[in-house]
C-alpha atoms as a PDB file:
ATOM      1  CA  UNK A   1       0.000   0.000   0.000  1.00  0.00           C
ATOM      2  CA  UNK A   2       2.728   2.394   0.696  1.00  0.00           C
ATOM      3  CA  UNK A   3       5.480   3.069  -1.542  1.00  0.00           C
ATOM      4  CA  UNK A   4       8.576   3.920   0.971  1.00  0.00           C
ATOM      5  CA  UNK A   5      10.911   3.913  -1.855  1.00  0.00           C
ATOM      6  CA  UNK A   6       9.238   7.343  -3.174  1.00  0.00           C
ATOM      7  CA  UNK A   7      11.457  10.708  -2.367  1.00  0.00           C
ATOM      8  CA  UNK A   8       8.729  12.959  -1.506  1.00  0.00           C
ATOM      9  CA  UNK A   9       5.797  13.014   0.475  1.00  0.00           C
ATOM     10  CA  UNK A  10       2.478  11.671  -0.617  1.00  0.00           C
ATOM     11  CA  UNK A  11      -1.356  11.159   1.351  1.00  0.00           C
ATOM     12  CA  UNK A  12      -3.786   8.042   0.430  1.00  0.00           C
ATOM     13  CA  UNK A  13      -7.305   7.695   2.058  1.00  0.00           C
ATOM     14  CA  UNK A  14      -7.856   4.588   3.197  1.00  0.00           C
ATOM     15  CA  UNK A  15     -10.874   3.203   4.523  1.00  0.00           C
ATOM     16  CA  UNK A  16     -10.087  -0.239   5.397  1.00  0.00           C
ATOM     17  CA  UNK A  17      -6.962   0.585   8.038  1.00  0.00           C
ATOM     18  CA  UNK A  18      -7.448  -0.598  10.993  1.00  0.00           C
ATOM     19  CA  UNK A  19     -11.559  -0.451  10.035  1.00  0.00           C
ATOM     20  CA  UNK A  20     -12.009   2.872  10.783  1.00  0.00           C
ATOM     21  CA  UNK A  21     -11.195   5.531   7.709  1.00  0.00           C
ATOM     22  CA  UNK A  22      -7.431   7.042   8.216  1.00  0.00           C
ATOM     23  CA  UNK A  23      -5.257   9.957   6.146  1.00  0.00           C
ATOM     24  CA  UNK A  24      -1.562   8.053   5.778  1.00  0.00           C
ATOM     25  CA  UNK A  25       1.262  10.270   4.597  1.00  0.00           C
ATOM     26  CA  UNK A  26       5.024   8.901   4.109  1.00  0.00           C
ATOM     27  CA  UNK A  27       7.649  11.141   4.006  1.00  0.00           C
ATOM     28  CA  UNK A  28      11.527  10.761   3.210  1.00  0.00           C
ATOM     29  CA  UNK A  29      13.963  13.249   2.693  1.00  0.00           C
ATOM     30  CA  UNK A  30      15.018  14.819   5.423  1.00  0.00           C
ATOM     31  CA  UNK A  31      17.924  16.315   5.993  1.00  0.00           C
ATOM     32  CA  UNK A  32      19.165  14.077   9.043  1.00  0.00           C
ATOM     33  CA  UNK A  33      18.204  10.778   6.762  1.00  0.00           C
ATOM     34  CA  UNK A  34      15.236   9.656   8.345  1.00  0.00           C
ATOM     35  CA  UNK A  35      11.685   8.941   6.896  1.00  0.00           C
ATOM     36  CA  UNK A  36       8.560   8.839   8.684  1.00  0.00           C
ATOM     37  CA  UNK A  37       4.670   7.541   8.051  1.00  0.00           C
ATOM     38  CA  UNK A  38       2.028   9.296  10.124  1.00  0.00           C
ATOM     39  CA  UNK A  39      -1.279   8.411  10.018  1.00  0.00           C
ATOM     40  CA  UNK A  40      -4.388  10.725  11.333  1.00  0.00           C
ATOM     41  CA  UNK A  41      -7.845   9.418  12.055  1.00  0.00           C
ATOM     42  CA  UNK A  42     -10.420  10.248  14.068  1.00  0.00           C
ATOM     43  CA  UNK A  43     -12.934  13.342  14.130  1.00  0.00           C
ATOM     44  CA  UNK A  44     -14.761  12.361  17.432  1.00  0.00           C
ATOM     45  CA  UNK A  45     -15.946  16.385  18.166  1.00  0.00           C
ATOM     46  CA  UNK A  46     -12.348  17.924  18.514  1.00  0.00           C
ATOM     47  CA  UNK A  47      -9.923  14.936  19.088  1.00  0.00           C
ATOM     48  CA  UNK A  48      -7.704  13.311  16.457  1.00  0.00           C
ATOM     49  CA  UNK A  49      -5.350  10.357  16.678  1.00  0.00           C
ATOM     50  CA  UNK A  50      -2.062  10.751  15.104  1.00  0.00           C
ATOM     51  CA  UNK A  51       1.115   8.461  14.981  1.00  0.00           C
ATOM     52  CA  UNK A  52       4.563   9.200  13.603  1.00  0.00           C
ATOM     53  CA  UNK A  53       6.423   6.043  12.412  1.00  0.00           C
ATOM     54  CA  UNK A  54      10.126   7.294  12.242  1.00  0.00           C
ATOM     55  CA  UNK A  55      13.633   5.909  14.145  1.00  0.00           C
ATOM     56  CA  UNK A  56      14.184   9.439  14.869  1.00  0.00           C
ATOM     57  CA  UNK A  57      14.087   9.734  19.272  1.00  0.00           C
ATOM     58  CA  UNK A  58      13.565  13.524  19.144  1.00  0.00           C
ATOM     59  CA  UNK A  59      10.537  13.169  16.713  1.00  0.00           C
ATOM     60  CA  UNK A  60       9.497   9.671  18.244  1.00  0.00           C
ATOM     61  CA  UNK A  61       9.385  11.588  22.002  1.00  0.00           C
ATOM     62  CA  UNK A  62       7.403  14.999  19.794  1.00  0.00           C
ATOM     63  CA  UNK A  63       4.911  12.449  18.780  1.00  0.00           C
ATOM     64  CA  UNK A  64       3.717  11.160  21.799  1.00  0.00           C
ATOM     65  CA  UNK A  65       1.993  14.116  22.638  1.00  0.00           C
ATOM     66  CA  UNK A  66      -0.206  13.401  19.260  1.00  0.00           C
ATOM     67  CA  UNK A  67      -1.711  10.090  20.685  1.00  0.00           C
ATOM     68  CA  UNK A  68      -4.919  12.287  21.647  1.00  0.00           C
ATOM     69  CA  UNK A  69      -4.798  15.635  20.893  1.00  0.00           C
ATOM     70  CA  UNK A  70      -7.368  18.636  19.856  1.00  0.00           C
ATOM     71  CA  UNK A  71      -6.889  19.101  16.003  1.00  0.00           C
ATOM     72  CA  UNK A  72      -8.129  22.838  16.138  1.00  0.00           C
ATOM     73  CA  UNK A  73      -5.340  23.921  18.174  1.00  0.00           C
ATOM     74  CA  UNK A  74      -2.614  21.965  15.625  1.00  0.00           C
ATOM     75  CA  UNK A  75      -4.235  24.185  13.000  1.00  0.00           C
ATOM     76  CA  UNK A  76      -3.805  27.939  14.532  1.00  0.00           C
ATOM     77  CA  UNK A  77      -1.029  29.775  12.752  1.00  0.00           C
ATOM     78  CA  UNK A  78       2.069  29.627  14.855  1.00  0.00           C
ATOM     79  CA  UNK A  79       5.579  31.161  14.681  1.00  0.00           C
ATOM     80  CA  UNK A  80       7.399  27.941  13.932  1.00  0.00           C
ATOM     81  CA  UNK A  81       5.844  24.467  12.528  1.00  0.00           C
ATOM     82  CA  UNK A  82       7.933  22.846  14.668  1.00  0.00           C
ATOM     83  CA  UNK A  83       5.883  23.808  18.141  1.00  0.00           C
ATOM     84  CA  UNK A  84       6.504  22.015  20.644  1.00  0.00           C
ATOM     85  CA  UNK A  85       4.074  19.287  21.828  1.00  0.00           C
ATOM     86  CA  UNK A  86       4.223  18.666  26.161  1.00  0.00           C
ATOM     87  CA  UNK A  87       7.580  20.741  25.872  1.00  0.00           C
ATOM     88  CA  UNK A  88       9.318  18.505  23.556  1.00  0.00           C
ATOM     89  CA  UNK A  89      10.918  20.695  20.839  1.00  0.00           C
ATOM     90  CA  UNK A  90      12.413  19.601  17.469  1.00  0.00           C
ATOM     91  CA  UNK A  91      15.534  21.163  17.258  1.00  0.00           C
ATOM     92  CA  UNK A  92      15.691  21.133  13.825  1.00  0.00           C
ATOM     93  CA  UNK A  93      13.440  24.338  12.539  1.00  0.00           C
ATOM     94  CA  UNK A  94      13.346  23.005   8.753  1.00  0.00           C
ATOM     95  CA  UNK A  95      12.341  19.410   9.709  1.00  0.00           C
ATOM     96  CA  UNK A  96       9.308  18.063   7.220  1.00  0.00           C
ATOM     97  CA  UNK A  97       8.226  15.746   9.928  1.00  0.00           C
ATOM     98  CA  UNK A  98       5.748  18.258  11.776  1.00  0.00           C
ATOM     99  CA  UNK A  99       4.659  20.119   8.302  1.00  0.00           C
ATOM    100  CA  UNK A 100       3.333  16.327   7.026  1.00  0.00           C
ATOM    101  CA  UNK A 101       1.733  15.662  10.466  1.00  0.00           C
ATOM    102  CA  UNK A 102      -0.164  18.595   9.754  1.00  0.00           C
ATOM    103  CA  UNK A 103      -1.063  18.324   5.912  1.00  0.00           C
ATOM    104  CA  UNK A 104      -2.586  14.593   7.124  1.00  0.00           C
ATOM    105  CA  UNK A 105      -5.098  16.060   9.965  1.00  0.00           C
ATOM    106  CA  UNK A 106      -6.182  19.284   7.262  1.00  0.00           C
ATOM    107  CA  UNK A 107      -7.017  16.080   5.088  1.00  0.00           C
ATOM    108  CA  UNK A 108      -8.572  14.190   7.919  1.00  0.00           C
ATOM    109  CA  UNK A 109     -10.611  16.723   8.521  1.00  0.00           C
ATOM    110  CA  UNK A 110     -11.347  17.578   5.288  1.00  0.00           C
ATOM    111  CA  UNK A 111     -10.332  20.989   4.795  1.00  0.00           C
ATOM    112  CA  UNK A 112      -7.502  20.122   2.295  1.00  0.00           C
ATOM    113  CA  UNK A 113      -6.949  17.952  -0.860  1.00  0.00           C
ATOM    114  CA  UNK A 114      -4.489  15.075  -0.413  1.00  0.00           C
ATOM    115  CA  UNK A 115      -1.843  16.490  -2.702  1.00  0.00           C
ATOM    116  CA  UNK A 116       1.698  15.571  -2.168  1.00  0.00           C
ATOM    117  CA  UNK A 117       3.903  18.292  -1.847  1.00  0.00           C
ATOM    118  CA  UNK A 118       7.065  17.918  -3.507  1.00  0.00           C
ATOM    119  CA  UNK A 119      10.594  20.725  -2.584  1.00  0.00           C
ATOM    120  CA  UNK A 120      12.917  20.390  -5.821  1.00  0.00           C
ATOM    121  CA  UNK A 121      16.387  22.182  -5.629  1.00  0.00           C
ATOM    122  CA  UNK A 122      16.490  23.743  -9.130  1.00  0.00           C
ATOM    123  CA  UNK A 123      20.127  25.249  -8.967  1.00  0.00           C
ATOM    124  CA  UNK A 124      22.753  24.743  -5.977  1.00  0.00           C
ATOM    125  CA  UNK A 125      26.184  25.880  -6.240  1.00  0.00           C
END
């Protein structure tokens, strides 16, 4: 079902995950090395599920305050995308971890497309 040989990022609905319907979004890339597959689900009145698949501690430890969360807070505009979550911060500002964890619950919740999003370096010296 997922293709973790892919070099971007990339959202599938799912219905039959787990039996309940579920926004899955795999993303490699990052700087550091490390990919990640996060899956959001649940709309019960303002509390969303999410989980973070990834061998990195930092964003393992940032992810377990995602279990149960309130979805309309995730969503407020912030200074940095990589807030912290029960005071664990990523230290890493341009991580795509914490942008793809929020892409999946705007799809969960239906107020986004599932679009992959795709960063191309055109010209590097």
């Amino acid at each position: 079902m997922l293709d973790r040989k892919r070099k971007d990022a990339f959202v599938i609905r799912d219905p039959f995950v787990r039996g309940i319907e579920v926004t899955i979004v795999s993303v490699e890339g990052a700087a550091c090395g490390y990919s990640a597959v996060i899956s959001a689900s649940g709309r019960k009145r303002d509390l969303m599920n999410v989980t973070v698949d990834c061998d990195c501690e930092i964003i393992e430890r940032w992810s377990r305050g995602l279990l149960e969360f309130n979805w309309r807070e995730s969503l407020r505009p912030d200074p940095g995308i990589a807030q912290p979550v029960k005071g664990e911060m990523i230290p890493h500002a341009a991580c795509p971890i914490p942008l793809a964890v929020r892409k999946a619950i705007e799809v969960e919740i239906g107020a986004a497309r599932p679009q992959d999003i795709h960063i191309k370096f055109v010209a590097h010296d």
